[in-house]
Protein backbone atom coordinates (compact mmCIF):
# COMPACT_ATOMS: atom_id res chain seq x y z
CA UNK A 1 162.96 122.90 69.49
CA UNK A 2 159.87 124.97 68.14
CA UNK A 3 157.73 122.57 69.37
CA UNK A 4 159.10 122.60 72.98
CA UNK A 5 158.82 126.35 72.75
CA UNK A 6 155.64 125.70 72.13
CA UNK A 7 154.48 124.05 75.01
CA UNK A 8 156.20 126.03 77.70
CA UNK A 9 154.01 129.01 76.01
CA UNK A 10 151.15 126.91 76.15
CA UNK A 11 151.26 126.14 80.10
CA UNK A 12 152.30 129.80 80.52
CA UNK A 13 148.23 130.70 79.20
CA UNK A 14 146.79 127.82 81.09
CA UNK A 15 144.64 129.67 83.92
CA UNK A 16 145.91 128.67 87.87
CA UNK A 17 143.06 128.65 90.62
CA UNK A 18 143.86 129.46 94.17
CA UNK A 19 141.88 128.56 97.19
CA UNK A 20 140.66 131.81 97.48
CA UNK A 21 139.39 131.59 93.66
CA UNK A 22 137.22 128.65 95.09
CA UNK A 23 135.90 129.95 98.13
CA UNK A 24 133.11 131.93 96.69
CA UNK A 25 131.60 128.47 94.48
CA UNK A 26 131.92 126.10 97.39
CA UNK A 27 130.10 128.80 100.16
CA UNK A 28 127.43 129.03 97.60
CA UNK A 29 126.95 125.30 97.24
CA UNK A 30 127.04 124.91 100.94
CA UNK A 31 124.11 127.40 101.12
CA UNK A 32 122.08 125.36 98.19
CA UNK A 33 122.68 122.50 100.83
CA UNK A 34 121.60 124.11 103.90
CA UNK A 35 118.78 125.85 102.40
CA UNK A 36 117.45 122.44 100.60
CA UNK A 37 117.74 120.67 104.38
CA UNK A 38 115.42 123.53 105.98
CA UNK A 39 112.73 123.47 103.30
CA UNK A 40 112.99 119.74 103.37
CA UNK A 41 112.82 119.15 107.16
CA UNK A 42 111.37 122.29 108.26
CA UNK A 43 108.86 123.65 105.51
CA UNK A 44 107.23 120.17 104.35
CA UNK A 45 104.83 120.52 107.62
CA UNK A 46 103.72 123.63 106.71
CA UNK A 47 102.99 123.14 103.47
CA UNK A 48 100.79 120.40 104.71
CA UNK A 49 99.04 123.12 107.11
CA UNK A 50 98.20 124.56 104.11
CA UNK A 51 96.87 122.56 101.83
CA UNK A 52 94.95 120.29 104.26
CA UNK A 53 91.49 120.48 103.80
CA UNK A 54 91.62 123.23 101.07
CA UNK A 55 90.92 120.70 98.60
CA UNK A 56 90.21 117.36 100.33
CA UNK A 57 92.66 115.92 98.03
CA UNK A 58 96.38 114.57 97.94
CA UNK A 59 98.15 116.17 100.66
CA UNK A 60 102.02 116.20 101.15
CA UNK A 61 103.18 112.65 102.81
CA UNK A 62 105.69 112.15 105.11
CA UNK A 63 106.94 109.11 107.49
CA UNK A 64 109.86 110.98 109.40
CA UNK A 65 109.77 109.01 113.08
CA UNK A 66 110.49 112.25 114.94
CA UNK A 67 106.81 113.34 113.85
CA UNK A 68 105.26 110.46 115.60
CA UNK A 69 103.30 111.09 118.54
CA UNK A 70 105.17 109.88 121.20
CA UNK A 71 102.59 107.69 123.58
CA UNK A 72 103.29 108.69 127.11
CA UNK A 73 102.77 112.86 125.79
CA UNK A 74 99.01 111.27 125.19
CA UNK A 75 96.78 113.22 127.51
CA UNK A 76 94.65 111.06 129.66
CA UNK A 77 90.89 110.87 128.22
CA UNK A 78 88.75 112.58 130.94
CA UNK A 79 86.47 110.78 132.81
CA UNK A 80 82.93 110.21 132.24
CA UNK A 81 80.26 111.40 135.20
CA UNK A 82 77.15 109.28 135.66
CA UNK A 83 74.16 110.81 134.06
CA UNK A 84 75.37 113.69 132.18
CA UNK A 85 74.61 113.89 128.67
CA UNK A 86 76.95 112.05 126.34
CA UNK A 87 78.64 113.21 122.69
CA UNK A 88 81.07 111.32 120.65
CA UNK A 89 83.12 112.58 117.90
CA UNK A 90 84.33 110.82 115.01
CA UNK A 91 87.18 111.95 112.55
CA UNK A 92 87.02 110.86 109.25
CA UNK A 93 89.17 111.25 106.17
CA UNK A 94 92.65 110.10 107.68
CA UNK A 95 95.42 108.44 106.33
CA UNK A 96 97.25 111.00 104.59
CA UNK A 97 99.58 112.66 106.56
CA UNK A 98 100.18 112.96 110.46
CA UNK A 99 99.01 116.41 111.11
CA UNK A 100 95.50 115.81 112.27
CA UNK A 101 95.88 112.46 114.29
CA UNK A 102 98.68 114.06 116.13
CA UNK A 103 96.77 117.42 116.80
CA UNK A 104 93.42 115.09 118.12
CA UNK A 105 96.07 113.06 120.59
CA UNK A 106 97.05 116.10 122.04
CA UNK A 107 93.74 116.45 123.38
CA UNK A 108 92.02 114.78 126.32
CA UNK A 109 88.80 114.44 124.65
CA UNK A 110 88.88 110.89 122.96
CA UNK A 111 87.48 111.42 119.17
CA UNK A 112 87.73 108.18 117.39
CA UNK A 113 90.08 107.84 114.15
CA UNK A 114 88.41 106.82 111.03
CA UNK A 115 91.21 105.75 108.71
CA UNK A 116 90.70 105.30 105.24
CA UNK A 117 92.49 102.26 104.22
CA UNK A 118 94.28 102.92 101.04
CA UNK A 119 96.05 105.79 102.04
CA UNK A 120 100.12 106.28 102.42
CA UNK A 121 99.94 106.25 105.95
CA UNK A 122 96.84 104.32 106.97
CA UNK A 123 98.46 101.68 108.97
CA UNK A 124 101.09 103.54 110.09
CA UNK A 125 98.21 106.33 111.55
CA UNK A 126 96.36 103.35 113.28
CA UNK A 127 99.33 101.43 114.93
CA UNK A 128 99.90 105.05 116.50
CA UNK A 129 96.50 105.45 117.62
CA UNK A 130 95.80 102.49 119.48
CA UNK A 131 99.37 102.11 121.03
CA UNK A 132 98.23 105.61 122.19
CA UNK A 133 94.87 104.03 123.91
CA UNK A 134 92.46 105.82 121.34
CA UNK A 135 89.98 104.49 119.20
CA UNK A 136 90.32 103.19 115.37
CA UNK A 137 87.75 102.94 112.64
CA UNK A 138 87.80 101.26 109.11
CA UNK A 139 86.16 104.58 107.29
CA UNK A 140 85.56 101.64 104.38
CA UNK A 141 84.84 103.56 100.97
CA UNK A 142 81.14 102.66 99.43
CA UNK A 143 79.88 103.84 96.44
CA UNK A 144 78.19 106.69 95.82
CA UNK A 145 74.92 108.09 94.27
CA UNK A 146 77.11 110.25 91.81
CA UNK A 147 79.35 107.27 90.73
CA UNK A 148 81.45 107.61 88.78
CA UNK A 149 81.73 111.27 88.40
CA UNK A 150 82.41 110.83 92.26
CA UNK A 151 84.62 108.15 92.35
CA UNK A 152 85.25 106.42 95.85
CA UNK A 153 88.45 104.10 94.95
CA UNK A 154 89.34 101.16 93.35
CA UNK A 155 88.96 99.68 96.78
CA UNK A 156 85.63 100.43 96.96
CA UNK A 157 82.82 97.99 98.12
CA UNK A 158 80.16 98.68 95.10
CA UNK A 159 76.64 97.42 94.63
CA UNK A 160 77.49 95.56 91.12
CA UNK A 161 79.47 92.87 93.33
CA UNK A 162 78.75 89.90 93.97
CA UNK A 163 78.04 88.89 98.26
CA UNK A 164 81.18 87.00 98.05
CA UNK A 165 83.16 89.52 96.35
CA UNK A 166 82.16 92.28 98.60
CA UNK A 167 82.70 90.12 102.28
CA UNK A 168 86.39 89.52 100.36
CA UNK A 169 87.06 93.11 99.74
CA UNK A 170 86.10 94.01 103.42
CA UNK A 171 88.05 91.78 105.07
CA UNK A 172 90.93 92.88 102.96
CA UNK A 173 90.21 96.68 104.26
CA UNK A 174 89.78 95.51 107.77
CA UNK A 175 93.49 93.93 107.30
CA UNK A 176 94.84 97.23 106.09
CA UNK A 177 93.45 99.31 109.56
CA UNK A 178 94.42 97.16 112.24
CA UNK A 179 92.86 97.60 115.77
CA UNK A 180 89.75 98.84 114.35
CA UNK A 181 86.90 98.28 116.84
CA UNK A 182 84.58 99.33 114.23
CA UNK A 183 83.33 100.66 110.99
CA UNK A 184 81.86 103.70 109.29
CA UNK A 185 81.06 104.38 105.95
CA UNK A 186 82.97 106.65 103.27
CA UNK A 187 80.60 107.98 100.96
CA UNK A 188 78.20 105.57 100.23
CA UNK A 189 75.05 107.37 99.21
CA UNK A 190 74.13 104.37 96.74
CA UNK A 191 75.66 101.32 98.68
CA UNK A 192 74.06 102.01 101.91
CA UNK A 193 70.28 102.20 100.64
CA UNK A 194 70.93 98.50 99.15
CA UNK A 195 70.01 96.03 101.65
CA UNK A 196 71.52 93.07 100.07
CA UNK A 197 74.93 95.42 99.66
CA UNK A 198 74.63 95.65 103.41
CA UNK A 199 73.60 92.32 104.41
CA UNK A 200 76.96 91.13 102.90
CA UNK A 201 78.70 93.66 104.92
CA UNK A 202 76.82 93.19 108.31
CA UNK A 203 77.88 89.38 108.57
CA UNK A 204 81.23 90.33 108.18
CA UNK A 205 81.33 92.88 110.96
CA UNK A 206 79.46 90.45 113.22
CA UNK A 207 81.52 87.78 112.56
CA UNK A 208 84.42 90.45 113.79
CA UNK A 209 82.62 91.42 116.86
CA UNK A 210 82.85 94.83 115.77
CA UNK A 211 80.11 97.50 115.20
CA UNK A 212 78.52 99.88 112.51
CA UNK A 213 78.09 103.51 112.53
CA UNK A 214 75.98 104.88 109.97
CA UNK A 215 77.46 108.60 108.65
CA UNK A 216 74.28 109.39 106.87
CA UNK A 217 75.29 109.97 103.49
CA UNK A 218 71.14 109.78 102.22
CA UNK A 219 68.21 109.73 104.50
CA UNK A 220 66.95 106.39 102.80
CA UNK A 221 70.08 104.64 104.37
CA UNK A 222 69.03 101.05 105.41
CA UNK A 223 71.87 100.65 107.70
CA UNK A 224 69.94 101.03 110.77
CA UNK A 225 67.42 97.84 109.81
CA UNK A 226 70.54 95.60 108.32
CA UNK A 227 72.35 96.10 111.37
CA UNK A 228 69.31 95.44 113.78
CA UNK A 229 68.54 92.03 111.62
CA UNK A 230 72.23 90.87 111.98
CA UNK A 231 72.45 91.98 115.63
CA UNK A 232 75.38 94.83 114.85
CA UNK A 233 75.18 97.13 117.34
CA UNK A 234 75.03 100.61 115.90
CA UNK A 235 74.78 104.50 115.63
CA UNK A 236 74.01 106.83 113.40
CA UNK A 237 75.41 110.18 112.82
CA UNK A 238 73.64 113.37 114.26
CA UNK A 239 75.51 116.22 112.97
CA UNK A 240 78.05 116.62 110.20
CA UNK A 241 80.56 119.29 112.26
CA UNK A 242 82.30 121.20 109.14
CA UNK A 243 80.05 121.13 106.22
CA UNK A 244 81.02 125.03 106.20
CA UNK A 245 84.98 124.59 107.00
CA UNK A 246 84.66 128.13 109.09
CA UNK A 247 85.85 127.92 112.52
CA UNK A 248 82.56 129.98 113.88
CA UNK A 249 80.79 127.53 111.65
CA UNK A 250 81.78 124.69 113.34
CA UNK A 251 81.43 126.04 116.95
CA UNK A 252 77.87 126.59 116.07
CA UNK A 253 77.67 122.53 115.17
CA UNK A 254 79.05 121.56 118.14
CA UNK A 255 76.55 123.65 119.88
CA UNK A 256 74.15 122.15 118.13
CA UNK A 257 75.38 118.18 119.09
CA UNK A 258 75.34 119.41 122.71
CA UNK A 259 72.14 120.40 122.06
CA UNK A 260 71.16 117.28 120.77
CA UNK A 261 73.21 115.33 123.75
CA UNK A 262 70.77 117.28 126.37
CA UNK A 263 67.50 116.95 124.48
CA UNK A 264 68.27 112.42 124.23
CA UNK A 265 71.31 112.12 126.63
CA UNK A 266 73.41 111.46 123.66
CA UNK A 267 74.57 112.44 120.23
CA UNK A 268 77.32 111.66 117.27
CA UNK A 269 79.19 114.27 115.56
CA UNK A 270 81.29 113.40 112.25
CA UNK A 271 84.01 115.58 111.37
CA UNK A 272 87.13 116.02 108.51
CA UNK A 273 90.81 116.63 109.36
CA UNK A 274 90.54 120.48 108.10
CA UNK A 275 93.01 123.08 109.94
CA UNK A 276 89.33 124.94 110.81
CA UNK A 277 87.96 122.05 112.32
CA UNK A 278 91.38 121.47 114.48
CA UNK A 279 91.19 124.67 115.48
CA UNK A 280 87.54 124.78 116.61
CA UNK A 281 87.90 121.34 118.63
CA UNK A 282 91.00 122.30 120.53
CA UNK A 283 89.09 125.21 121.25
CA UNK A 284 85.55 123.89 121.88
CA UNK A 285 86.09 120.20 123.65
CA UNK A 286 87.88 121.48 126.55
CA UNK A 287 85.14 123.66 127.36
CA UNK A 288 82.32 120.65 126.89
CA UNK A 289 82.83 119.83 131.46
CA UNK A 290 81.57 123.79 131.93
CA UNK A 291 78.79 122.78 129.47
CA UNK A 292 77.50 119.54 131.55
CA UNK A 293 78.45 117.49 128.86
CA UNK A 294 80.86 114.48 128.59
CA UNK A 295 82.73 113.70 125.43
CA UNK A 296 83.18 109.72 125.14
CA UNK A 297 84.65 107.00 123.33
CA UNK A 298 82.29 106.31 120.59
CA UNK A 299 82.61 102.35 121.13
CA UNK A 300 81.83 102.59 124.76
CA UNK A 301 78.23 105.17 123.78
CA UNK A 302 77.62 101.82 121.52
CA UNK A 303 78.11 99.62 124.60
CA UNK A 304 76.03 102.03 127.32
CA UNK A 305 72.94 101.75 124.60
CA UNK A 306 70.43 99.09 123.91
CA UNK A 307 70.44 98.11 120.00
């Protein structure tokens, strides 16, 4: 009997929760929830906004569909008029994230994509680009003067490799950009001044059909003479749009490739996916019409020119 007794006075102490008592913890982890979701799906973009550019490095990566470009919201690319000088504009650096391809299709002016091709979203970024009707670039990673303290990838084409070694790594990066129509280099301050280096390189992109454009990395850059003995047609850049990631900053460049465009009827600007440099061509390209100047594809400024 004492230890019945015992038990009833037991399940007498034992605490009872109502409802009510849990109302409070479940509201508060239904707010942990909802405020996780809008960081999540809401914040992640600007977090990217950012951090783009501000350090050239990893940026945040996402592969939601609802942030892909849809194609028919592509603005048409305006057209060129006979005779007026010419500029083309090439983007380099993507792959990362979506932010700066989608910003450059919501303009009419065409800039070309250069992808890098061992980034989280490289093919992803290029499918979009050419089912939009823009242009794609392998922006294939070369080695640099200041390797390795600069370091361009373990993709890299380098100058210790052998010819066969390097036409096998390139073809590997053209498979990881598909549509590309040609190629620029990333880095390559040390690559590019090696003419056997490029040699290996330039019967690769002629055997593609494609073409080279040189970004200038050192002024002793044989590209120009390797592509000319292979038959590649090629550019080379003019002006380097965001060296100083100002917006002001880059206005001036761009007045300085139209400058360039009137002076020889054409010019090539090379640009990163900074916020700044967003911002200063959504503000500047519209205006290039008012300044008698056409912005073009970069492929078909190869095609108009004899080289």
């Amino acid at each position: 009997m004492a230890r019945k007794s015992s038990r009833r006075r037991s399940s007498k102490q034992r605490p009872r929760f109502s409802f009510g008592d849990l109302l409070p913890l479940l509201l508060l982890v239904l707010s942990g929830v909802v405020l996780f979701s809008l960081v999540w799906f809401v914040g992640t973009d600007d977090k990217a906004k950012d951090r783009l550019g501000a350090n050239g490095g990893d940026l945040p990566i996402r592969n939601d569909p609802e942030i892909v470009t849809p194609v028919e919201s592509v603005p048409v690319v305006r057209e060129e008029t006979p005779g007026r000088p010419r500029v083309a504009i090439i983007m380099d650096d993507l792959g990362r994230d979506f932010l700066a391809p989608q910003t450059l299709l919501s303009l009419a002016e065409p800039v070309a994509f250069a992808i890098l091709p061992d980034q989280g979203h490289s093919r992803d970024i290029a499918e979009m680009v050419y089912l939009a009707g823009r242009e794609v670039l392998l922006h294939v990673p070369m080695e640099p003067q200041a390797y390795p303290e600069i370091d361009p990838g373990n993709k890299a084409l380098m100058v210790a490799q052998s010819h066969a070694e390097i036409q096998r790594r390139f073809r590997d990066l053209l498979e990881l950009v598909p549509h590309a129509v040609g190629v620029n280099n990333h880095m390559g301050s040390r690559f590019t001044e090696e003419g056997e280096a490029m040699s290996a390189v330039m019967e690769v992109v002629r055997e593609r059909s494609l073409f080279f454009v040189d970004s200038r990395t050192t002024a002793n850059s044989l590209v120009v003479p390797v592509a000319d003995r292979y038959q590649v047609a090629h550019l080379k850049r003019d002006v380097f749009l965001d060296n100083v990631a100002e917006v002001e900053a880059i206005a001036e460049q761009i007045g300085k490739l139209v400058e360039k465009a009137r002076s020889r009827g054409y010019a090539v600007g090379i640009c990163h996916p900074y916020p700044e440099t967003l911002e200063a061509l959504g503000r500047e390209l519209p205006l290039m019409a008012e300044r008698g100047v056409d912005v073009v594809t970069i492929s078909s400024l190869i095609g108009s020119l004899d080289n």
